[in-house]
C-alpha atoms as a PDB file:
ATOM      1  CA  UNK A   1      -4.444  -2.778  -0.861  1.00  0.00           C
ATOM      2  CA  UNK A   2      -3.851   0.334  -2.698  1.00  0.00           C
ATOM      3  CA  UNK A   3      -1.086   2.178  -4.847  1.00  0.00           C
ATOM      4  CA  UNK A   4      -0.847   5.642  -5.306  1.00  0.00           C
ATOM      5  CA  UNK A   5       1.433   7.918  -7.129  1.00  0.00           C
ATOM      6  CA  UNK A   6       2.689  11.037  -5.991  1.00  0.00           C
ATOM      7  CA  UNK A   7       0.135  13.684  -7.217  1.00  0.00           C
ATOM      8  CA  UNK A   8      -2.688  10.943  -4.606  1.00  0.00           C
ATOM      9  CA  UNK A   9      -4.532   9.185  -7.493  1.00  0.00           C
ATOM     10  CA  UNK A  10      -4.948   5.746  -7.622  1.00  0.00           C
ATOM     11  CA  UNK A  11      -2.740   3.366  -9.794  1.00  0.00           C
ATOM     12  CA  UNK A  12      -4.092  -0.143  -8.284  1.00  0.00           C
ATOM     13  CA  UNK A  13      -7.007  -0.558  -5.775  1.00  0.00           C
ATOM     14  CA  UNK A  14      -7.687  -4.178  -4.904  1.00  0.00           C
ATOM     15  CA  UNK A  15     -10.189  -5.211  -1.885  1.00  0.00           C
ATOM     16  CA  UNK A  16     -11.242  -8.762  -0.620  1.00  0.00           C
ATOM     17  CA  UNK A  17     -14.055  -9.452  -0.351  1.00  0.00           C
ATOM     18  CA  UNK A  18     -15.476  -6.834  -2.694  1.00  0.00           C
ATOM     19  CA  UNK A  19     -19.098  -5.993  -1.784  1.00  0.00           C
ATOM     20  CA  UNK A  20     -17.466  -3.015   0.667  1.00  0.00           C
ATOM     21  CA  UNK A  21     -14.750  -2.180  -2.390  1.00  0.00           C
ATOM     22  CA  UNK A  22     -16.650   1.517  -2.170  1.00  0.00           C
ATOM     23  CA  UNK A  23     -15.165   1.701   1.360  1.00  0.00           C
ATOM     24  CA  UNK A  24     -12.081   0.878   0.877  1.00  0.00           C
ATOM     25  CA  UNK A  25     -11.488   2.966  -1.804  1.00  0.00           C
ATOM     26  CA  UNK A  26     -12.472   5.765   0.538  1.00  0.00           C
ATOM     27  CA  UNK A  27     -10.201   4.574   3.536  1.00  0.00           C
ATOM     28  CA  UNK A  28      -7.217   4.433   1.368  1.00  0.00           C
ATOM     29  CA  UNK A  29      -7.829   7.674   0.193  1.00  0.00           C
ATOM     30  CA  UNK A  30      -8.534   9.259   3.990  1.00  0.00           C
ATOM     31  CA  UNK A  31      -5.549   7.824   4.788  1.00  0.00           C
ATOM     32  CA  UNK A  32      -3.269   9.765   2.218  1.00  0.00           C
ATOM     33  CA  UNK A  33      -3.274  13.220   4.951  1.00  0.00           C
ATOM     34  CA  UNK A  34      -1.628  10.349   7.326  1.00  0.00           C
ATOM     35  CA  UNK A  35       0.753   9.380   4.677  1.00  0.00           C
ATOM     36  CA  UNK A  36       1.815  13.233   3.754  1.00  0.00           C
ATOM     37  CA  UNK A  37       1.971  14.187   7.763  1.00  0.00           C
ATOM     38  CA  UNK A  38       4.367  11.221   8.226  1.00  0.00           C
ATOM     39  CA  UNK A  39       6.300  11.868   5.299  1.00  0.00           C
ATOM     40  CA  UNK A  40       6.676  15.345   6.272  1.00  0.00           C
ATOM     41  CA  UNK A  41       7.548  14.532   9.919  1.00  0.00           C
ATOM     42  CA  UNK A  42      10.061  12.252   8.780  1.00  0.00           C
ATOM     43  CA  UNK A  43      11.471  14.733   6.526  1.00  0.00           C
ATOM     44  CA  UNK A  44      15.611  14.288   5.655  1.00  0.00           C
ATOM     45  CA  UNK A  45      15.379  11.009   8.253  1.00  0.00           C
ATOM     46  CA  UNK A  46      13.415   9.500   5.675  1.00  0.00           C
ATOM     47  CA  UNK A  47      15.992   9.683   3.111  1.00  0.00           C
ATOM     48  CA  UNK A  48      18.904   9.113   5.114  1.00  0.00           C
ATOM     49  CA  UNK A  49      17.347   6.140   6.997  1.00  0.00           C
ATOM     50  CA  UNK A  50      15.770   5.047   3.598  1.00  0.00           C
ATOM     51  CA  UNK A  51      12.722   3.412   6.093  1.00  0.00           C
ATOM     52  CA  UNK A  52      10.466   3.290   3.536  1.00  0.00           C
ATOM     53  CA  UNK A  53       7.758   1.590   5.772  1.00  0.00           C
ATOM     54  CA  UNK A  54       5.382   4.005   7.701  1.00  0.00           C
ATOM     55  CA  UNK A  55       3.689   1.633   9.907  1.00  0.00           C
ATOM     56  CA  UNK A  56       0.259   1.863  11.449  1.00  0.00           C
ATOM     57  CA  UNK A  57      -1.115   5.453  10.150  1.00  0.00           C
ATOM     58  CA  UNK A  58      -4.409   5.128  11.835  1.00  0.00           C
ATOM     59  CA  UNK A  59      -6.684   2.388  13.215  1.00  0.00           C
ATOM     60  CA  UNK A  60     -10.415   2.212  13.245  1.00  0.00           C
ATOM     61  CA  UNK A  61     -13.187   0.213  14.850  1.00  0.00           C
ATOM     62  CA  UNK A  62     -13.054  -2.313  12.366  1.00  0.00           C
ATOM     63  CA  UNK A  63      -9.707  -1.797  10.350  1.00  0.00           C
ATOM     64  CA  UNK A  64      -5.919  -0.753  10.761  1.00  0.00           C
ATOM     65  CA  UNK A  65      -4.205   1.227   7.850  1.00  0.00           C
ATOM     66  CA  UNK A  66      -0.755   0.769   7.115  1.00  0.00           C
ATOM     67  CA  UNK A  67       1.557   2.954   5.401  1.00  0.00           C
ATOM     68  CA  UNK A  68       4.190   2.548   2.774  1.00  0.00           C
ATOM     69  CA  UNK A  69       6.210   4.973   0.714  1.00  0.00           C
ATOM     70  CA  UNK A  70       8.583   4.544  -2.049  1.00  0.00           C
ATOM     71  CA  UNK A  71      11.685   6.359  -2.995  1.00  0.00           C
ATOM     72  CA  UNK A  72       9.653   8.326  -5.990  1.00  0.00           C
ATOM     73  CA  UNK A  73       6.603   8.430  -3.769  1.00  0.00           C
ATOM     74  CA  UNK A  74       4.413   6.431  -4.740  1.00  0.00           C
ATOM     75  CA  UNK A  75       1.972   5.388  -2.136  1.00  0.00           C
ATOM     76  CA  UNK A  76       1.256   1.682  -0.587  1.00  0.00           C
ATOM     77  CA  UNK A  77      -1.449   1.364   1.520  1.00  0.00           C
ATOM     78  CA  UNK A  78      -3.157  -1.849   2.832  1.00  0.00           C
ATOM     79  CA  UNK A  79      -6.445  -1.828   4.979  1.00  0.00           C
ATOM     80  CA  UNK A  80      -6.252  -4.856   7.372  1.00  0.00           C
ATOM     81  CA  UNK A  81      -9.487  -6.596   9.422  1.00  0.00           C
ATOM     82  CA  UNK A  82      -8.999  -5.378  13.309  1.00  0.00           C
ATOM     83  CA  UNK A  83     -10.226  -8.873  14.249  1.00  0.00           C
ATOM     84  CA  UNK A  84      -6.720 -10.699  12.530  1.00  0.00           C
ATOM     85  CA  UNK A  85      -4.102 -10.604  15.557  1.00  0.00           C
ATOM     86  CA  UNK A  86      -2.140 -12.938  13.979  1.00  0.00           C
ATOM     87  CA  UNK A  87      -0.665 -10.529  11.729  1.00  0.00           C
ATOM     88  CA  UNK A  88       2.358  -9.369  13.616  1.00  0.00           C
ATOM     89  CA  UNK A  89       4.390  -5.623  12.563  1.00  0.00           C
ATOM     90  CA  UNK A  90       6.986  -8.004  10.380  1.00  0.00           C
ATOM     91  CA  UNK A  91       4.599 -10.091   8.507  1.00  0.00           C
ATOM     92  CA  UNK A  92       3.142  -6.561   7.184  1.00  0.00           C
ATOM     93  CA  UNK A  93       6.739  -4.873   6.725  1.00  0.00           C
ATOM     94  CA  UNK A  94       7.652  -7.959   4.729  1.00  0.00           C
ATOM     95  CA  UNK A  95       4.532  -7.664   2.588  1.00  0.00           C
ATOM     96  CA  UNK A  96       5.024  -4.308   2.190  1.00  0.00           C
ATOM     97  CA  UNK A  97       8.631  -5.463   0.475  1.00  0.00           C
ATOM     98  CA  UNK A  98       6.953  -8.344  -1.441  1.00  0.00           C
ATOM     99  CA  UNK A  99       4.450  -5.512  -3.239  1.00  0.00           C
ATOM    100  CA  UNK A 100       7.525  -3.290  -3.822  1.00  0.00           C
ATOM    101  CA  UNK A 101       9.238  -5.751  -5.348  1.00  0.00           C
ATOM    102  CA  UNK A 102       6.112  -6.427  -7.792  1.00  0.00           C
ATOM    103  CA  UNK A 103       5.516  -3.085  -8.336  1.00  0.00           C
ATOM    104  CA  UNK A 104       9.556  -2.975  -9.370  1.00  0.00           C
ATOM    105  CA  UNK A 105       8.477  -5.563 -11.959  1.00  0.00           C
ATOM    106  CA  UNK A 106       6.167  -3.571 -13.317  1.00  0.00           C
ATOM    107  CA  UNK A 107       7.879  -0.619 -13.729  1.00  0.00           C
ATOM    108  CA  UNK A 108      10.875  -2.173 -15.472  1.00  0.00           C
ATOM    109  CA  UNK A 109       8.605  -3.644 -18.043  1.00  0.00           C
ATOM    110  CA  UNK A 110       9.280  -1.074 -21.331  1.00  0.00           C
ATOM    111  CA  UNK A 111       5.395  -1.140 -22.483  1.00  0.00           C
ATOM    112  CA  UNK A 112       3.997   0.143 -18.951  1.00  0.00           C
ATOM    113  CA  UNK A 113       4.102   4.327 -18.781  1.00  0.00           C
ATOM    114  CA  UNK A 114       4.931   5.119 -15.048  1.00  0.00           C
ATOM    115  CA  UNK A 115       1.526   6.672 -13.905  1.00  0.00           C
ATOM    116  CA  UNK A 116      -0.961   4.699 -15.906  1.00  0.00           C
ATOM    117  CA  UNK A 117      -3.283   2.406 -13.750  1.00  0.00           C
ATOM    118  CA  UNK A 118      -1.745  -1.186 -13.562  1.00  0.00           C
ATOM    119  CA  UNK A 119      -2.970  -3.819 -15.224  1.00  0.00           C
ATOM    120  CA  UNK A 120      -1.115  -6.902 -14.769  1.00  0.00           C
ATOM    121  CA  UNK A 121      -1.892 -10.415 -14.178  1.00  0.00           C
ATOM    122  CA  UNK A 122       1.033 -11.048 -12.993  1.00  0.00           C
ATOM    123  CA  UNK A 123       1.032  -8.124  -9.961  1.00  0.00           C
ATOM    124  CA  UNK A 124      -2.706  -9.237  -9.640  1.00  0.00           C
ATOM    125  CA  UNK A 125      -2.167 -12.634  -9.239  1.00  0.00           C
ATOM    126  CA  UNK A 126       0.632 -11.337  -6.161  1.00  0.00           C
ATOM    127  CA  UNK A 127      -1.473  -9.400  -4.801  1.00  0.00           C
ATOM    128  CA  UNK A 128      -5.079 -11.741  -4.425  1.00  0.00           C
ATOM    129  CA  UNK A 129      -2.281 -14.540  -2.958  1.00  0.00           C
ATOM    130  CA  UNK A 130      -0.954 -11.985  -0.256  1.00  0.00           C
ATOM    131  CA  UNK A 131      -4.506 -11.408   0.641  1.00  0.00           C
ATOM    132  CA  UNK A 132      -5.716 -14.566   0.838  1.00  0.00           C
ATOM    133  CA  UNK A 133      -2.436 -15.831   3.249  1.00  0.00           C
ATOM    134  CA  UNK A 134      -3.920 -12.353   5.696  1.00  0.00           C
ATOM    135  CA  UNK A 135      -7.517 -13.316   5.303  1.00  0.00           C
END
C-alpha cells in the first residue's frame, strides 16, 4: 500500500510481509507512469464523473496494481498477491474508500503539514488491519 502526493514522492509506504519491502517500494513507484497515463486519459471525465478509483493499472506474474487518485492528487496505490482470487473489483474499490477516509483523518488533524510523510498510529493501525483481512 502506498500514498503519494502530487509531485510522485512517497508520503506512506507499508508492505506485508516485509522482507520484499525493497520491491514494493519499486512497484509502487513503476506504477506512477500508469497512474499519470490514466489520469490524463481520463482528463475532464475524471472531474465530472468524480471516479476517483483507477482500477487495475497493470498486472504482473506475481502481483496486480491498483490505482487510486484523490481530488488534490494524491496517489493510492496497493500491490495485491496474484494468487488471492477472492478479492473481487468491490472489495478493493471499498478499500480504496476506507484509506481515503483515513487519509481524510489525517489531513484534518491541525499538527500534520499536508506533504510531510505520515506518521500515525492511528492510519497505521487501518492500514496493517486492511492487509491482514486481504492476506
Amino acid at each position: 500500500c502506498g500514498l503519494l502526493c502530487p509531485q510522485n514522492y512517497p508520503l506512506y509506504i507499508r508492505s506485508v510481509p516485509t522482507e520484499n519491502e525493497l520491491k514494493f517500494h519499486y512497484t509502487v513507484h513503476t506504477s506512477l507512469d500508469v497512474v499519470d497515463e490514466k489520469i490524463s486519459a481520463m482528463g475532464k471525465a475524471l472531474v465530472d464523473q468524480r471516479e476517483l478509483y483507477l482500477g487495475l493499472l497493470y498486472p504482473t506474474e506475481d502481483y496486480k496494481v491498483y490505482g487510486y487518485v484523490t481530488n488534490s492528487k494524491v496517489k493510492f496505490v496497493m500491490v495485491v498477491d496474484s494468487s488471492n482470487t477472492a478479492l473481487r473489483d468491490n472489495e478493493i474499490r471499498s478499500m480504496f474508500r476506507k484509506l481515503h477516509n483515513s487519509y481524510t483523518d489525517i489531513m484534518c488533524n491541525p499538527f500534520y503539514n499536508p506533504g510531510d510523510r505520515i506518521h500515525s498510529r492511528a492510519f497505521d493501525t487501518m492500514v496493517n488491519s486492511m492487509m491482514m483481512q486481504v492476506c
